[in-house]
C-alpha atoms as a PDB file:
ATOM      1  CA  UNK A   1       0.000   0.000   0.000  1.00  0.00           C
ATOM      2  CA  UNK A   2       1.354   3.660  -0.355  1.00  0.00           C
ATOM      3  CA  UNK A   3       2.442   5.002   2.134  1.00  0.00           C
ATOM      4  CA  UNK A   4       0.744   8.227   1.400  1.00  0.00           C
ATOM      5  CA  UNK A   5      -2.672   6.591   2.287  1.00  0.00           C
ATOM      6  CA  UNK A   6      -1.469   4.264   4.774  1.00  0.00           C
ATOM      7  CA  UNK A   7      -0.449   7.265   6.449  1.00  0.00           C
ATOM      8  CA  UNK A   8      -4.448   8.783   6.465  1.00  0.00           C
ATOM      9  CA  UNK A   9      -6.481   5.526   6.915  1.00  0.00           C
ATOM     10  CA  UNK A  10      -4.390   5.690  10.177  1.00  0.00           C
ATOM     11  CA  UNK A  11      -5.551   9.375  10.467  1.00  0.00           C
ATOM     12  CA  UNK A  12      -8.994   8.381   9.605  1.00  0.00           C
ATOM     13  CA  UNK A  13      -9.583   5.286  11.471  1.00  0.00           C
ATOM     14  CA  UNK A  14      -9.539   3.112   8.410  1.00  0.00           C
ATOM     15  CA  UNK A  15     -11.859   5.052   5.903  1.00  0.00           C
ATOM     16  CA  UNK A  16     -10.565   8.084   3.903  1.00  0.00           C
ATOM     17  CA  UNK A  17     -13.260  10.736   3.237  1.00  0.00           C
ATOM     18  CA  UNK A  18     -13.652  11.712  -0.288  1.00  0.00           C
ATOM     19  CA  UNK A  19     -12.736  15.379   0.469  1.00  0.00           C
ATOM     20  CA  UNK A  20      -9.422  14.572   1.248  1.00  0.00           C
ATOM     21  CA  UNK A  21      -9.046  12.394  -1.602  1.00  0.00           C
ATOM     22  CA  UNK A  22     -10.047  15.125  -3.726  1.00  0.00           C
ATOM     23  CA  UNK A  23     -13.181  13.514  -4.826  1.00  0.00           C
ATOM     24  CA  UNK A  24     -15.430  16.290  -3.109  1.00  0.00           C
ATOM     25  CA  UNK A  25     -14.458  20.239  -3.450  1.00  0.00           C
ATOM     26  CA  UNK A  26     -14.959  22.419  -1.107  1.00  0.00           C
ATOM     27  CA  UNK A  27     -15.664  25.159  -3.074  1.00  0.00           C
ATOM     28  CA  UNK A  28     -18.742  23.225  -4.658  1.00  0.00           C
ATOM     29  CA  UNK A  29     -20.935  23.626  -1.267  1.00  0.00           C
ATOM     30  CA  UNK A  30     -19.682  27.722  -0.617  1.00  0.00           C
ATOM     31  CA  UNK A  31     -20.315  28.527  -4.252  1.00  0.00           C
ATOM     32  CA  UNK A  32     -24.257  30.041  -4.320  1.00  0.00           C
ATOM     33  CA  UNK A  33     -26.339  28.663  -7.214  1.00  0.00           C
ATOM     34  CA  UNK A  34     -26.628  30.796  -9.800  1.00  0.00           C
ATOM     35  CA  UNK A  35     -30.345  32.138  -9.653  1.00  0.00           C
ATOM     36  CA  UNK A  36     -31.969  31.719 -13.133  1.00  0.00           C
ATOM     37  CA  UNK A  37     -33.790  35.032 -14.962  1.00  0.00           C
ATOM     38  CA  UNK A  38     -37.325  34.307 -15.519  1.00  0.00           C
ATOM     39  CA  UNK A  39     -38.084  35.510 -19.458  1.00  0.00           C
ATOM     40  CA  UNK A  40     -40.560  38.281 -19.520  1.00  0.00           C
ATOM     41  CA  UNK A  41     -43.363  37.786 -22.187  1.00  0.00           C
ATOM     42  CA  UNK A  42     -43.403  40.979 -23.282  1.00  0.00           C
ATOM     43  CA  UNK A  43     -43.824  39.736 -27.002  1.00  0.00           C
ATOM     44  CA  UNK A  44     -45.989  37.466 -26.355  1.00  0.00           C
ATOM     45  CA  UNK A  45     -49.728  38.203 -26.352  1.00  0.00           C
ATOM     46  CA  UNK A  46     -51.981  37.130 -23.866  1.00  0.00           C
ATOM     47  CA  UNK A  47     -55.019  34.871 -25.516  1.00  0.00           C
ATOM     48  CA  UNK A  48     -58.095  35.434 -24.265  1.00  0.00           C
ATOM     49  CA  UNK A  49     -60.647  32.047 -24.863  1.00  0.00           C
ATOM     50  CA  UNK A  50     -63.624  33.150 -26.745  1.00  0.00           C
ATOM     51  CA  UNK A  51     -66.504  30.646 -26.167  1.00  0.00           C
ATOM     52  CA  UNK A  52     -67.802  29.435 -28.993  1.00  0.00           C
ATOM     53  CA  UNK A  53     -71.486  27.644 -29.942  1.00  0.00           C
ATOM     54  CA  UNK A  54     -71.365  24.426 -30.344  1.00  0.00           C
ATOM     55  CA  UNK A  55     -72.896  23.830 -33.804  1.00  0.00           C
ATOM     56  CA  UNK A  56     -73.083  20.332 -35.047  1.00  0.00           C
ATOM     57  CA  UNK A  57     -73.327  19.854 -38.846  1.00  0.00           C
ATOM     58  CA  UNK A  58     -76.963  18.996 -39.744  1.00  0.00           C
ATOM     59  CA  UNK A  59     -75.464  17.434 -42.900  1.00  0.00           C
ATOM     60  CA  UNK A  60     -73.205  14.672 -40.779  1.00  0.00           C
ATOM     61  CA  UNK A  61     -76.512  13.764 -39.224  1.00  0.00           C
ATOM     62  CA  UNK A  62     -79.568  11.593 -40.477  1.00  0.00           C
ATOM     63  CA  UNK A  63     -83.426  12.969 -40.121  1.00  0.00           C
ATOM     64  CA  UNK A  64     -84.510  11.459 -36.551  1.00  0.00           C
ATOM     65  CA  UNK A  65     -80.835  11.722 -34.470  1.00  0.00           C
ATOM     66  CA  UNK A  66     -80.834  12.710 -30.883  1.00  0.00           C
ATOM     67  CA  UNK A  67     -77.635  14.363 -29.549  1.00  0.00           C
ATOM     68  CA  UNK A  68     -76.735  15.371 -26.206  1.00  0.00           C
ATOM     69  CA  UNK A  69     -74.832  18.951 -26.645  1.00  0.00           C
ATOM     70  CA  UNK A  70     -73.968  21.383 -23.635  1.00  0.00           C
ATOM     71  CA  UNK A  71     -75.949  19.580 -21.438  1.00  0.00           C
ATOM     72  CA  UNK A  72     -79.623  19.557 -23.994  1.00  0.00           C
ATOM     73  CA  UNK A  73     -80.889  16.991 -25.702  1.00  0.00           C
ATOM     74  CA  UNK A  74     -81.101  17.980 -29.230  1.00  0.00           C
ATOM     75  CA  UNK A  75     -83.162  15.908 -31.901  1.00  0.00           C
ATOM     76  CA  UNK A  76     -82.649  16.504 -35.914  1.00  0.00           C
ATOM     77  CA  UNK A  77     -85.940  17.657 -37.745  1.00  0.00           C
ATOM     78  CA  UNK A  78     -86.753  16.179 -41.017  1.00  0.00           C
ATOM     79  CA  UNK A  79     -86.110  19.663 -42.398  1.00  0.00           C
ATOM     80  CA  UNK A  80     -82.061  19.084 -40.973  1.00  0.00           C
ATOM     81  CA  UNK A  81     -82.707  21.622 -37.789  1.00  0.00           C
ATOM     82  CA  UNK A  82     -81.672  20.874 -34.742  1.00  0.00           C
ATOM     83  CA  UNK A  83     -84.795  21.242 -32.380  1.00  0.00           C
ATOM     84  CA  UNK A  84     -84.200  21.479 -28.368  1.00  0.00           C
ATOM     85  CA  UNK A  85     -86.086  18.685 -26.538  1.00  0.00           C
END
């Protein structure tokens, strides 16, 4: 064995800690984190949702169908309306 580390397991009761092999820093845990810049959106526009209606093709549909849409029950008229029920 080396003397070199002979000389600090008998220093370290048998184990050498990584810092003193040189494995470990110091300067890692004093040196702060560097604090990251949050990008401003300044370019960016905000979009605003616009609700739209809901309107299912009458042409898609047969004469006779019954869809559920927001919440009503719709039914297709034989003149391809869609009628609230």
């Amino acid at each position: 064995m080396n003397p070199i580390y002979k000389k600090l397991m008998e220093q370290h009761g048998g184990s050498i800690p990584f810092e003193i092999l040189g494995g470990v820093q110091q300067e890692v845990y004093k040196k702060n984190k560097t604090v990251r810049r949050r990008k401003h959106s300044s370019k960016r526009r905000s979009k605003t949702k616009q609700r739209r209606r809901n309107r299912l093709n009458p042409q898609n549909y047969s004469a006779g169908t019954i869809i559920r849409s927001n919440g009503q029950l719709m039914k297709l008229s034989p003149n391809k309306q869609w009628l609230t029920i």
